[in-house]
PDB file of N, CA and C in Angstrom:
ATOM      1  N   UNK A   1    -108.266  58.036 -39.540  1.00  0.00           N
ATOM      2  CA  UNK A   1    -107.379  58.850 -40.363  1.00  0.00           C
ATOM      3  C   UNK A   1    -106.134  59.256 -39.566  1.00  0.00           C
ATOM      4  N   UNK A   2    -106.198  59.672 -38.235  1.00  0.00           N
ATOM      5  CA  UNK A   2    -105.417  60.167 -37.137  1.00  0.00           C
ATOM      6  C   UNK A   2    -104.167  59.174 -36.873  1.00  0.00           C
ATOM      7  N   UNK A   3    -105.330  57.892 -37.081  1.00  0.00           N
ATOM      8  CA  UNK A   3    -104.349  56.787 -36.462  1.00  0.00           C
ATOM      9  C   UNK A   3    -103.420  56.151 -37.093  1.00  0.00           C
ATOM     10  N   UNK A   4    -104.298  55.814 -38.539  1.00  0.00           N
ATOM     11  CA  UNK A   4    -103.590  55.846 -39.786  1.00  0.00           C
ATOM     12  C   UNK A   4    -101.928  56.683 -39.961  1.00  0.00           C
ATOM     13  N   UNK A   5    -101.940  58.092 -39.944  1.00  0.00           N
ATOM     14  CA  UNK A   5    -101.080  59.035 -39.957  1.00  0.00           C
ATOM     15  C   UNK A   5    -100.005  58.771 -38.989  1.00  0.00           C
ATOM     16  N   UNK A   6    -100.510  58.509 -37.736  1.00  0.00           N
ATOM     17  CA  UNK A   6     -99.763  58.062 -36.446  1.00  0.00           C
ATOM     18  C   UNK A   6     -98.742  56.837 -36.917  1.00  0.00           C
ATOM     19  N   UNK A   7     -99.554  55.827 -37.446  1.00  0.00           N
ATOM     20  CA  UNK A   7     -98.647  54.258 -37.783  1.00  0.00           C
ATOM     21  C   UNK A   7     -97.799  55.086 -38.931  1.00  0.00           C
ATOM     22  N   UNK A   8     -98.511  55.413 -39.808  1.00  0.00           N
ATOM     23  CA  UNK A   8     -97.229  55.789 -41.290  1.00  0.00           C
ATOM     24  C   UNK A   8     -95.567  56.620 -40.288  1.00  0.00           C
ATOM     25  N   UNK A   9     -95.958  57.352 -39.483  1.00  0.00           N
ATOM     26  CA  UNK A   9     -94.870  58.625 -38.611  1.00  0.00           C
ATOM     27  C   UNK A   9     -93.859  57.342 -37.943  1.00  0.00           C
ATOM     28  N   UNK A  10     -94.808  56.572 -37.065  1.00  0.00           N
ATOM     29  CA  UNK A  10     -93.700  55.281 -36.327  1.00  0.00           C
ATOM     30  C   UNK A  10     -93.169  54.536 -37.570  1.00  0.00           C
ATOM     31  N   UNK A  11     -93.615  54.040 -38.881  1.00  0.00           N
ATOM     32  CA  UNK A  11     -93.179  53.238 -39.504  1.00  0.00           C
ATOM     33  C   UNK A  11     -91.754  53.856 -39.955  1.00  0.00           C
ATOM     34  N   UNK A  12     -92.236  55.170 -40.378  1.00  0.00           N
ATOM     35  CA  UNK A  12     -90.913  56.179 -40.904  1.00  0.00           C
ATOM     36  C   UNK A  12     -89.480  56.748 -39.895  1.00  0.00           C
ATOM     37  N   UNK A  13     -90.317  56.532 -38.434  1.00  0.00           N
ATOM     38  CA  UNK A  13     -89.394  56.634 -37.219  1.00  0.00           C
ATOM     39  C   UNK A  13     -88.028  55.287 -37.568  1.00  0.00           C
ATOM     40  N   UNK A  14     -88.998  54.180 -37.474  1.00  0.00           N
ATOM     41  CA  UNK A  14     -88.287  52.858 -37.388  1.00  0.00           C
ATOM     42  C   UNK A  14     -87.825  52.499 -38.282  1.00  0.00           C
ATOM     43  N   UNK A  15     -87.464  52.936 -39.580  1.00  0.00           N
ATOM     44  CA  UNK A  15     -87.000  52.732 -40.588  1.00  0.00           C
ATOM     45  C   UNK A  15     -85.592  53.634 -40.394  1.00  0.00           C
ATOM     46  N   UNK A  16     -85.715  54.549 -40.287  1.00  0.00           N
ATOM     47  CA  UNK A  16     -85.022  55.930 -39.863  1.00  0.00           C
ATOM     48  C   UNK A  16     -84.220  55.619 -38.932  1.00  0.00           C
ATOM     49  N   UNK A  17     -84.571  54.919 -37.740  1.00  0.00           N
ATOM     50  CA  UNK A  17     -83.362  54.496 -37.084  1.00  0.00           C
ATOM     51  C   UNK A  17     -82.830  53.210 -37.158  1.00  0.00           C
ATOM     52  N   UNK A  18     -83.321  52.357 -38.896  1.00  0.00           N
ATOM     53  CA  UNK A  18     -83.104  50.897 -38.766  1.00  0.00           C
ATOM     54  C   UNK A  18     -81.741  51.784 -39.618  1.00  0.00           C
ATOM     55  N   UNK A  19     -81.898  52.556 -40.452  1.00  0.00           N
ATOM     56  CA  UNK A  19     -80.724  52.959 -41.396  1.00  0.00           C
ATOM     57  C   UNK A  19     -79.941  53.525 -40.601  1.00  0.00           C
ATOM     58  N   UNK A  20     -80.142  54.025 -39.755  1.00  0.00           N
ATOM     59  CA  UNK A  20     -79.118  54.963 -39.341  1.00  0.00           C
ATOM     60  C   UNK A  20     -78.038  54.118 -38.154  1.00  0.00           C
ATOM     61  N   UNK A  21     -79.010  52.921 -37.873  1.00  0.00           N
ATOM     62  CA  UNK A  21     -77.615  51.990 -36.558  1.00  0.00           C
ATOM     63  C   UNK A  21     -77.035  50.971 -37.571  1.00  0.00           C
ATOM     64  N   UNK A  22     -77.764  50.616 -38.609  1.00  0.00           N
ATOM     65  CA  UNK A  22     -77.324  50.146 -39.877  1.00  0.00           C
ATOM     66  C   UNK A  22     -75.656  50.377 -40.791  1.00  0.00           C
ATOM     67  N   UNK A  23     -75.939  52.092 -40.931  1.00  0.00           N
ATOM     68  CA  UNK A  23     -74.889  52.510 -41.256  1.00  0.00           C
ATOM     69  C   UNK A  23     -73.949  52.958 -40.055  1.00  0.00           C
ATOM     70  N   UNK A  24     -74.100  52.886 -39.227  1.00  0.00           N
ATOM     71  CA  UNK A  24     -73.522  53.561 -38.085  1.00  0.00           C
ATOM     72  C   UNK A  24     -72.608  51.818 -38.023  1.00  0.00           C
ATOM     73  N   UNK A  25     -72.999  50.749 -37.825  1.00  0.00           N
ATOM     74  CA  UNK A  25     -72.245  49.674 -37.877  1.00  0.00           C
ATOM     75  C   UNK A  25     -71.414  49.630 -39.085  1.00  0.00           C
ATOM     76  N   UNK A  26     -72.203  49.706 -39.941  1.00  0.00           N
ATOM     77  CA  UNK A  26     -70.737  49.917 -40.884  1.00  0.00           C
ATOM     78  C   UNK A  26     -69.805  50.270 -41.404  1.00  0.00           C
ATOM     79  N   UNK A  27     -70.265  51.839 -40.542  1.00  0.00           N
ATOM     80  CA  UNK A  27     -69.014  52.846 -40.153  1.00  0.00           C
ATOM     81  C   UNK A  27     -67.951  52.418 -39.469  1.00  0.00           C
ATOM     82  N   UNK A  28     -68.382  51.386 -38.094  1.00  0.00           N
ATOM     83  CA  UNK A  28     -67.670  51.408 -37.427  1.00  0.00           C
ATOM     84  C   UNK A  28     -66.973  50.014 -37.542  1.00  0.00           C
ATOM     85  N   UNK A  29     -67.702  48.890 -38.264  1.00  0.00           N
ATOM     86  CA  UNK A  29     -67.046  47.835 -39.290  1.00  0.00           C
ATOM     87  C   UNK A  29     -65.609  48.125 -40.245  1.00  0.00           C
ATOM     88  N   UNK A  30     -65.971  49.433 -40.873  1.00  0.00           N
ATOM     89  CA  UNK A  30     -65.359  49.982 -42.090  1.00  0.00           C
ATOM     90  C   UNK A  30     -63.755  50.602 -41.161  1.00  0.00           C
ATOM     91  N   UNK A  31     -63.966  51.546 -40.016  1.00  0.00           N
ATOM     92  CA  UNK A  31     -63.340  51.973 -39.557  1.00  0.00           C
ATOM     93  C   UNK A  31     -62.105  50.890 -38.739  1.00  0.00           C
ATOM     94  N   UNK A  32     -63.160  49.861 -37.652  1.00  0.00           N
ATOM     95  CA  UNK A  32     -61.968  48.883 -37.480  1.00  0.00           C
ATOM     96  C   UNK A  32     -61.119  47.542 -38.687  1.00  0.00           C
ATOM     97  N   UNK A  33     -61.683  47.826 -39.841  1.00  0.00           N
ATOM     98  CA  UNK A  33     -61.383  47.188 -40.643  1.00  0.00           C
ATOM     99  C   UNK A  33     -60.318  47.556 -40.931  1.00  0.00           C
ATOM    100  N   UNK A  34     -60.128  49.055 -41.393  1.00  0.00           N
ATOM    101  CA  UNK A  34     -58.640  49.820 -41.932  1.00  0.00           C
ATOM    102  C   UNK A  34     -57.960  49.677 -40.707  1.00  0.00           C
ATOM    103  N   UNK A  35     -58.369  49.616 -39.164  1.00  0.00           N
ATOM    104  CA  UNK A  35     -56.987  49.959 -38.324  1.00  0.00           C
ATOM    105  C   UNK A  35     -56.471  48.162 -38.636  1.00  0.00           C
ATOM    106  N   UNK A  36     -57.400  47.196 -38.678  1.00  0.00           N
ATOM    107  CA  UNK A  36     -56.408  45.927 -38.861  1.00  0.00           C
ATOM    108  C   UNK A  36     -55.346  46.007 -40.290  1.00  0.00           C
ATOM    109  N   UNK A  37     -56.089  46.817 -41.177  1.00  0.00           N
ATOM    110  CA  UNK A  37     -55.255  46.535 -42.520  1.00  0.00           C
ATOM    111  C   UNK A  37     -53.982  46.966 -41.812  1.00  0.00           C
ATOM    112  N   UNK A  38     -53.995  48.562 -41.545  1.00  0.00           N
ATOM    113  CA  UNK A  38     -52.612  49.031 -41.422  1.00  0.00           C
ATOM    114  C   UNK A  38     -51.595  48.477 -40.275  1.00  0.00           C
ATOM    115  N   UNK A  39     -52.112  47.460 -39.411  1.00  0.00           N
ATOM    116  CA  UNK A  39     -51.304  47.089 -38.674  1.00  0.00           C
ATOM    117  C   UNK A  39     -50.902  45.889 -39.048  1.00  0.00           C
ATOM    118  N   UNK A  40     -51.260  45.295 -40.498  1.00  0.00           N
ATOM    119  CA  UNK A  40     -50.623  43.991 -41.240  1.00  0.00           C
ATOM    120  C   UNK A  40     -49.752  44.533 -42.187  1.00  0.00           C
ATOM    121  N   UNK A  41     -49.877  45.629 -42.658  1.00  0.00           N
ATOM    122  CA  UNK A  41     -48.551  46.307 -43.696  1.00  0.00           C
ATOM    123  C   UNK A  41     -47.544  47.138 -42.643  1.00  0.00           C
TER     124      UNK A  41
END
């Protein structure tokens, strides 16, 4: 039951930081994306 509980906590860890470097890249995708726009207009 313990151990059980243990795997569900890591599964929710690793998910948790799959989204979060996930969006964190596409923050920083999103971000160098606009500095190229504005240096073509």
């Amino acid at each position: 039951m313990i151990k059980e509980f243990k795997d569900l906590i890591d599964n929710l860890k690793f998910s948790f930081y799959k989204v979060l470097l996930t969006s964190w890249e596409i923050i920083a995708f999103y971000k160098s994306g606009n500095k190229g726009i504005s240096k073509n207009t």
